[in-house]
C-alpha atoms as a PDB file:
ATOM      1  CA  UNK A   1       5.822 -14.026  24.294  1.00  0.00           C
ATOM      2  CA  UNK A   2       2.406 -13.323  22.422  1.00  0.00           C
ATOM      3  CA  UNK A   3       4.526 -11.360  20.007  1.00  0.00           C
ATOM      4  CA  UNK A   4       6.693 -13.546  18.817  1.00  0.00           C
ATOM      5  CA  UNK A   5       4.932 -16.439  18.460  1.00  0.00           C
ATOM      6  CA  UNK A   6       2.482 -14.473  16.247  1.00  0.00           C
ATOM      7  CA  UNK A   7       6.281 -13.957  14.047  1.00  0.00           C
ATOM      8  CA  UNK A   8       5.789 -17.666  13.381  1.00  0.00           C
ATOM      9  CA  UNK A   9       2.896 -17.731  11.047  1.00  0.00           C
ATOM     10  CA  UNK A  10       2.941 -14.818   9.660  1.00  0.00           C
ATOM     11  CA  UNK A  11       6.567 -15.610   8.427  1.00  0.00           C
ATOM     12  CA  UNK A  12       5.394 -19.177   7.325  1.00  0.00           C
ATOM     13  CA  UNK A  13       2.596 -17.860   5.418  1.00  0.00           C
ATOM     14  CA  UNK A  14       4.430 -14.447   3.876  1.00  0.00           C
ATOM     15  CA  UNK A  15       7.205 -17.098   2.979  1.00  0.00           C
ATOM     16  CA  UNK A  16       4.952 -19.334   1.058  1.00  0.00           C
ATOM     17  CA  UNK A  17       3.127 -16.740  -0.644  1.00  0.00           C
ATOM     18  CA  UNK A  18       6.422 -15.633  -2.000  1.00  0.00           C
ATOM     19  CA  UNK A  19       7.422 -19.085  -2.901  1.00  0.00           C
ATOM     20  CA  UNK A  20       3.252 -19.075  -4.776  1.00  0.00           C
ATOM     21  CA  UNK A  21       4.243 -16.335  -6.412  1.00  0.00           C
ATOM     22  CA  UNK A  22       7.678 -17.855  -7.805  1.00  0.00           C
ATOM     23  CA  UNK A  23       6.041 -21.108  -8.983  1.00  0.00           C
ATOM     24  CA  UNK A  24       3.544 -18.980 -11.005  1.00  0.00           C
ATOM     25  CA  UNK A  25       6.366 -16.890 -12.968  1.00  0.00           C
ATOM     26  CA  UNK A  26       7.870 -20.063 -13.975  1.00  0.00           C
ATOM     27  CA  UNK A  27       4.103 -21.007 -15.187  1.00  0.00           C
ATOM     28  CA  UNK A  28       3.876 -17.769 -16.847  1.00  0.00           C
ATOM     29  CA  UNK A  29       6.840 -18.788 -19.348  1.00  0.00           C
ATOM     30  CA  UNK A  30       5.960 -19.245 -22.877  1.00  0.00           C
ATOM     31  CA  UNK A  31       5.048 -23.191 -23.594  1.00  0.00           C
ATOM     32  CA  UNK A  32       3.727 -23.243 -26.671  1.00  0.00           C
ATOM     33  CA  UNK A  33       6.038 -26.235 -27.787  1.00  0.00           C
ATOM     34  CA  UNK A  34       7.480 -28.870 -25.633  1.00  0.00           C
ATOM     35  CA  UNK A  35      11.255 -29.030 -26.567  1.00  0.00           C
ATOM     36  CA  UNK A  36      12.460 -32.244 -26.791  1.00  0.00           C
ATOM     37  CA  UNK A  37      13.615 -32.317 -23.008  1.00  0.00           C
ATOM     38  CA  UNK A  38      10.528 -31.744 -21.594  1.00  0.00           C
ATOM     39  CA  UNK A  39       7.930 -34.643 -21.425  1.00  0.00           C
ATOM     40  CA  UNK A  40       5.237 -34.294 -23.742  1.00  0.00           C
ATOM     41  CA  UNK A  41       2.573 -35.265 -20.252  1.00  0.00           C
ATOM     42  CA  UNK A  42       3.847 -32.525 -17.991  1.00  0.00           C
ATOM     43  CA  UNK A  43       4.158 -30.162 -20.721  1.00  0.00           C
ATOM     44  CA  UNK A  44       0.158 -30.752 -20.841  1.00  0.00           C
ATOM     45  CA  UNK A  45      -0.223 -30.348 -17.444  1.00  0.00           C
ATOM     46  CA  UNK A  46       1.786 -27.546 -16.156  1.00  0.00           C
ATOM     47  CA  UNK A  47       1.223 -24.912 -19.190  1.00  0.00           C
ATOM     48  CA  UNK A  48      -0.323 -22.121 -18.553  1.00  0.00           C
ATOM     49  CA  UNK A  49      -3.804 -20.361 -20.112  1.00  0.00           C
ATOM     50  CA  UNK A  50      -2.438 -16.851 -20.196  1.00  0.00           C
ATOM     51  CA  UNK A  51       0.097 -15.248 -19.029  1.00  0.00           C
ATOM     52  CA  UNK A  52       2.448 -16.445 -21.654  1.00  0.00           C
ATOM     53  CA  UNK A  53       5.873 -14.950 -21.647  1.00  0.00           C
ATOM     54  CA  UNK A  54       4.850 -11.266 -21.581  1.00  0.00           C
ATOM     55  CA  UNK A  55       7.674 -10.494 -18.885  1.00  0.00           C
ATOM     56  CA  UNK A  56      10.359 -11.778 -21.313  1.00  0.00           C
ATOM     57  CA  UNK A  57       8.913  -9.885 -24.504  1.00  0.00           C
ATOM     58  CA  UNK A  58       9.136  -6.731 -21.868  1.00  0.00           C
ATOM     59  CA  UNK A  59      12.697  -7.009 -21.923  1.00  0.00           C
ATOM     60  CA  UNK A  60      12.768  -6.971 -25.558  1.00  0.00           C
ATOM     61  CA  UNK A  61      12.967  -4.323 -28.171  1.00  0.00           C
ATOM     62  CA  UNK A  62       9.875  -4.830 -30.775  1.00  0.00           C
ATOM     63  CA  UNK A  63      11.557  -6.409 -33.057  1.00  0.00           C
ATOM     64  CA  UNK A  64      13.445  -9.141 -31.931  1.00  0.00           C
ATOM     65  CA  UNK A  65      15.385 -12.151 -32.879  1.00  0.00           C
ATOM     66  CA  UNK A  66      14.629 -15.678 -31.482  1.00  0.00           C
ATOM     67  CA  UNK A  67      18.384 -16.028 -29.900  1.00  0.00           C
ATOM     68  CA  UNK A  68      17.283 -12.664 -28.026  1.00  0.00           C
ATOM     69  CA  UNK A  69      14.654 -14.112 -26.527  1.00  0.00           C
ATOM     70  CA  UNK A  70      15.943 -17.255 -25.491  1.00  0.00           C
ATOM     71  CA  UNK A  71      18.698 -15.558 -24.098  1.00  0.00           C
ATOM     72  CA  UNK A  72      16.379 -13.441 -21.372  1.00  0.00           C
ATOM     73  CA  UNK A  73      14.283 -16.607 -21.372  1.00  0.00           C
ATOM     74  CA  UNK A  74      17.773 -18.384 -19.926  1.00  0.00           C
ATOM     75  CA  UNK A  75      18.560 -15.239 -17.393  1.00  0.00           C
ATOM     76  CA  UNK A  76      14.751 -15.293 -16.212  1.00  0.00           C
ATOM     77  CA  UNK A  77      14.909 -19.363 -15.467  1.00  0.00           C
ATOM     78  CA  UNK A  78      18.199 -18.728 -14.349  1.00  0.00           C
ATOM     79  CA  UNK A  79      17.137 -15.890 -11.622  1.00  0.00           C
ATOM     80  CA  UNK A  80      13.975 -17.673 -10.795  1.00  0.00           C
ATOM     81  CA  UNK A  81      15.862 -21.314 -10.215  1.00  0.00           C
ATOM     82  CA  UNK A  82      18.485 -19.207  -7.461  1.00  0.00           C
ATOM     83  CA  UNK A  83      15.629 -18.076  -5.810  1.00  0.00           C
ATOM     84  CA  UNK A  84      13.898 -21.778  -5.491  1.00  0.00           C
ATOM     85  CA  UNK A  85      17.460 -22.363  -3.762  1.00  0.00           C
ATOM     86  CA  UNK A  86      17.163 -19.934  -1.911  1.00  0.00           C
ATOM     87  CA  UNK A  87      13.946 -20.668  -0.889  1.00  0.00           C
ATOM     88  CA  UNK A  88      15.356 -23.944   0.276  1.00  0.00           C
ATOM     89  CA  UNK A  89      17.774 -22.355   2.717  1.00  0.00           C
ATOM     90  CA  UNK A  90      15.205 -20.458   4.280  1.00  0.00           C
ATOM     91  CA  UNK A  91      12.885 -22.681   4.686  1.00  0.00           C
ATOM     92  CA  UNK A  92      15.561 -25.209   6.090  1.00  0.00           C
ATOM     93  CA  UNK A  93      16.535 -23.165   8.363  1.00  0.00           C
ATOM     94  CA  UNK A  94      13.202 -22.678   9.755  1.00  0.00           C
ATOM     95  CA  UNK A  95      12.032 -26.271   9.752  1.00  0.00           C
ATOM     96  CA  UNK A  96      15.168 -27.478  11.444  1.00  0.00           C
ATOM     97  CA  UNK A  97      14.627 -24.161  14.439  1.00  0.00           C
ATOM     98  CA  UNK A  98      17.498 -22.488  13.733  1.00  0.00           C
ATOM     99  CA  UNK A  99      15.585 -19.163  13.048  1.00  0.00           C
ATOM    100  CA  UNK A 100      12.111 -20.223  13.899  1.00  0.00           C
ATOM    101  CA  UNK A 101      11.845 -18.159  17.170  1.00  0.00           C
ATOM    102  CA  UNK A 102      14.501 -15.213  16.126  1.00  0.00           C
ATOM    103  CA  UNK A 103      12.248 -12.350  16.096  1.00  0.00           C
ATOM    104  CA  UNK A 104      14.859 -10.317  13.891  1.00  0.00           C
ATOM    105  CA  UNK A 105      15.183 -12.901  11.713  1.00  0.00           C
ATOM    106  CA  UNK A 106      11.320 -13.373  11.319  1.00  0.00           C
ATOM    107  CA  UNK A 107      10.523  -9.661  10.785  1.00  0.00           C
ATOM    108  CA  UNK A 108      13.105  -9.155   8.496  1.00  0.00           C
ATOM    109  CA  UNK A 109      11.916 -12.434   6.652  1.00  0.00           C
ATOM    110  CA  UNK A 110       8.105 -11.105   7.142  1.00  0.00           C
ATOM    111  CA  UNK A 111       9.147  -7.886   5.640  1.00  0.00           C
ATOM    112  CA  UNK A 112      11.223  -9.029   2.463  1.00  0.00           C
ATOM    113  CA  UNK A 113       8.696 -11.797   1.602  1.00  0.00           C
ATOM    114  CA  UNK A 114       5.360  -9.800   1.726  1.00  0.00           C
ATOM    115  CA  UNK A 115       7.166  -6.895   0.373  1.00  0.00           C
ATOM    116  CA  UNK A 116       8.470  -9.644  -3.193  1.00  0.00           C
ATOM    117  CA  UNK A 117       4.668 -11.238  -3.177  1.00  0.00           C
ATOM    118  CA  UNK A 118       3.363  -7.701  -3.878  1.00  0.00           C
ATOM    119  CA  UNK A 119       6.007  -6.077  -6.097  1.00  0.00           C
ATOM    120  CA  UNK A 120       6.468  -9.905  -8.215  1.00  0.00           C
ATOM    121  CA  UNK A 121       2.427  -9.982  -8.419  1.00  0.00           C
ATOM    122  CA  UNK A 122       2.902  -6.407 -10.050  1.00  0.00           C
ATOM    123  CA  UNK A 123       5.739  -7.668 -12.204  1.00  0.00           C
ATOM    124  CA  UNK A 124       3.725 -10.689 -13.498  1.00  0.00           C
ATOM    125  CA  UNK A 125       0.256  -8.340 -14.163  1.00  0.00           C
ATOM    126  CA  UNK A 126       1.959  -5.462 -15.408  1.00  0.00           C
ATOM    127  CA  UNK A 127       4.604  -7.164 -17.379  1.00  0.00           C
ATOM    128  CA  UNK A 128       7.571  -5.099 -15.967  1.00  0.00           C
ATOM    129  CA  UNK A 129      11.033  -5.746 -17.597  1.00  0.00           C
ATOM    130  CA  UNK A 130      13.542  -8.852 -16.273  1.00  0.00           C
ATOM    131  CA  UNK A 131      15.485  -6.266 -15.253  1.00  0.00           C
ATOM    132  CA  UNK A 132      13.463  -5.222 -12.323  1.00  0.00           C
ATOM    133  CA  UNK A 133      13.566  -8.814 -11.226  1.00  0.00           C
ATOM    134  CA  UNK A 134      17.093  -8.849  -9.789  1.00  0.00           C
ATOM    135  CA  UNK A 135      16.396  -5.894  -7.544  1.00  0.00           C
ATOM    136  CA  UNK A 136      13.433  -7.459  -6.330  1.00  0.00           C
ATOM    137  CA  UNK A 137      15.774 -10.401  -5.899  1.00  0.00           C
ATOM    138  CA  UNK A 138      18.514  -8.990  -3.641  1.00  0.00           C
ATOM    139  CA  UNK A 139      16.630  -7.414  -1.212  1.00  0.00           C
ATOM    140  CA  UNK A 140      13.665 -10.027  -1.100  1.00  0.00           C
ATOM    141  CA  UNK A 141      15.494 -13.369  -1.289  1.00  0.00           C
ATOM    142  CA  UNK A 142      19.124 -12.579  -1.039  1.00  0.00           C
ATOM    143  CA  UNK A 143      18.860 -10.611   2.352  1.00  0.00           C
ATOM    144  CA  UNK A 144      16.732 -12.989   3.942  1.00  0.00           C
ATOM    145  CA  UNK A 145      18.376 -16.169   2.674  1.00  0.00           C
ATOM    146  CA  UNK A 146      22.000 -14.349   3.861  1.00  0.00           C
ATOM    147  CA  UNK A 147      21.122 -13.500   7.614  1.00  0.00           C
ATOM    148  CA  UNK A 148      19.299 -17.168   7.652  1.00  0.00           C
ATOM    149  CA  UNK A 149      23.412 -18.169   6.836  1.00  0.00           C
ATOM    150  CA  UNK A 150      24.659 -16.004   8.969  1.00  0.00           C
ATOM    151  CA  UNK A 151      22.217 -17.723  11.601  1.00  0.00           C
ATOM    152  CA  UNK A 152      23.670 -21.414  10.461  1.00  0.00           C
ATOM    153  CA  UNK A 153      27.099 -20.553  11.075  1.00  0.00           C
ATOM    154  CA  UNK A 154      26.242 -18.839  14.387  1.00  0.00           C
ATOM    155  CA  UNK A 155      24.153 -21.709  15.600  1.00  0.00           C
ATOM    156  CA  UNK A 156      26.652 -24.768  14.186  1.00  0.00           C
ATOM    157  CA  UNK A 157      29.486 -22.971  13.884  1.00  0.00           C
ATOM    158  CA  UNK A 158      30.195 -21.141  16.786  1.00  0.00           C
ATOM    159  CA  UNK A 159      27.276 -23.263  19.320  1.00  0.00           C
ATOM    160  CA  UNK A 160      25.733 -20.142  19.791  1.00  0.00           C
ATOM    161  CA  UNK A 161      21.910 -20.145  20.916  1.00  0.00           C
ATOM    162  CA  UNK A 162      19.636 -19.488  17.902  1.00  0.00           C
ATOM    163  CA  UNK A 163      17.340 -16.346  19.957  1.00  0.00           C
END
C-alpha cells in the first residue's frame, strides 16, 4: 500500500508542473499591443519580460507576412486552450476519486506529465517549431486525458469499482 499512495503526489505534483508549464507558453506569446479585446489592466499584468513569441517565429520562414503569423499564433492558442481542457478532465477526475488510487492510471499520468514538463520546458528555451507541439500533445495530454474517460465511463457508466 506504501506504493501506491506514494502514486498520489507524485501524480498531483507531475500534473501541476505540466499545467506550470502550459500557463507559461501562453505567457510566452507576443503582447506587445493589447488588441482591443483584451483589457488594457490585465494586459499590464500578465505580459511577459522575455520570452516573446519566439516559438511562433520558429514556425515561420524569415520572411514572413503578418496573416502568417497570426495564423500559427491562432493554431498555438488553439492547441494550448485543448490542453487547459484537458487538463480539466484530468484533474476532475482525480479530485472527484475516480482515478485517484488507480495505480495504472497514476503511472501512466506520472509518466506523460513529467515526460511534457521536460520536453515543453525544451520547446519554450530552445524555441522548437509549433509543429513539435502536437506530438508532445497526443501522447502527453491526449493519452492521459483518454484513459481518465475511459475510467469515467467505467466508473458511471458501467458501476464498475474505480481500482
Amino acid at each position: 500500500m506504501g506504493r501506491i499512495s506514494g502514486l498520489v503526489p507524485s501524480r498531483f505534483l507531475t500534473l501541476l508542473a505540466h499545467l506550470v508549464v502550459v500557463i507559461t507558453l501562453f505567457w510566452s506569446r507576443d503582447r506587445t499591443q493589447p488588441g482591443p479585446h483584451a483589457p488594457v489592466l490585465l494586459f499590464l499584468l500578465f505580459a511577459p519580460p522575455a520570452l516573446q513569441d519566439s516559438n511562433i517565429q520558429a514556425c515561420l520562414p524569415l520572411t514572413f507576412t503578418t496573416e502568417e503569423y497570426k495564423t500559427q499564433d491562432i493554431q498555438l492558442v488553439a492547441a494550448l486552450a485543448v490542453t487547459l481542457g484537458l487538463f480539466a478532465v484530468e484533474l476532475a477526475g482525480f479530485f472527484s476519486g475516480v482515478s485517484m488510487f488507480n495505480s495504472t492510471q497514476s503511472l501512466l499520468s506520472i509518466g506523460a506529465h513529467c515526460s511534457a514538463s521536460v520536453a515543453l520546458s525544451f520547446f519554450i528555451f530552445e524555441r522548437w517549431e509549433c509543429t513539435t507541439y502536437w506530438y508532445i500533445f497526443v501522447f502527453c495530454s491526449a493519452l492521459p486525458a483518454v484513459t481518465e474517460i475511459a475510467l469515467f465511463i467505467s466508473v458511471f457508466g458501467l458501476k464498475k469499482k474505480p481500482f
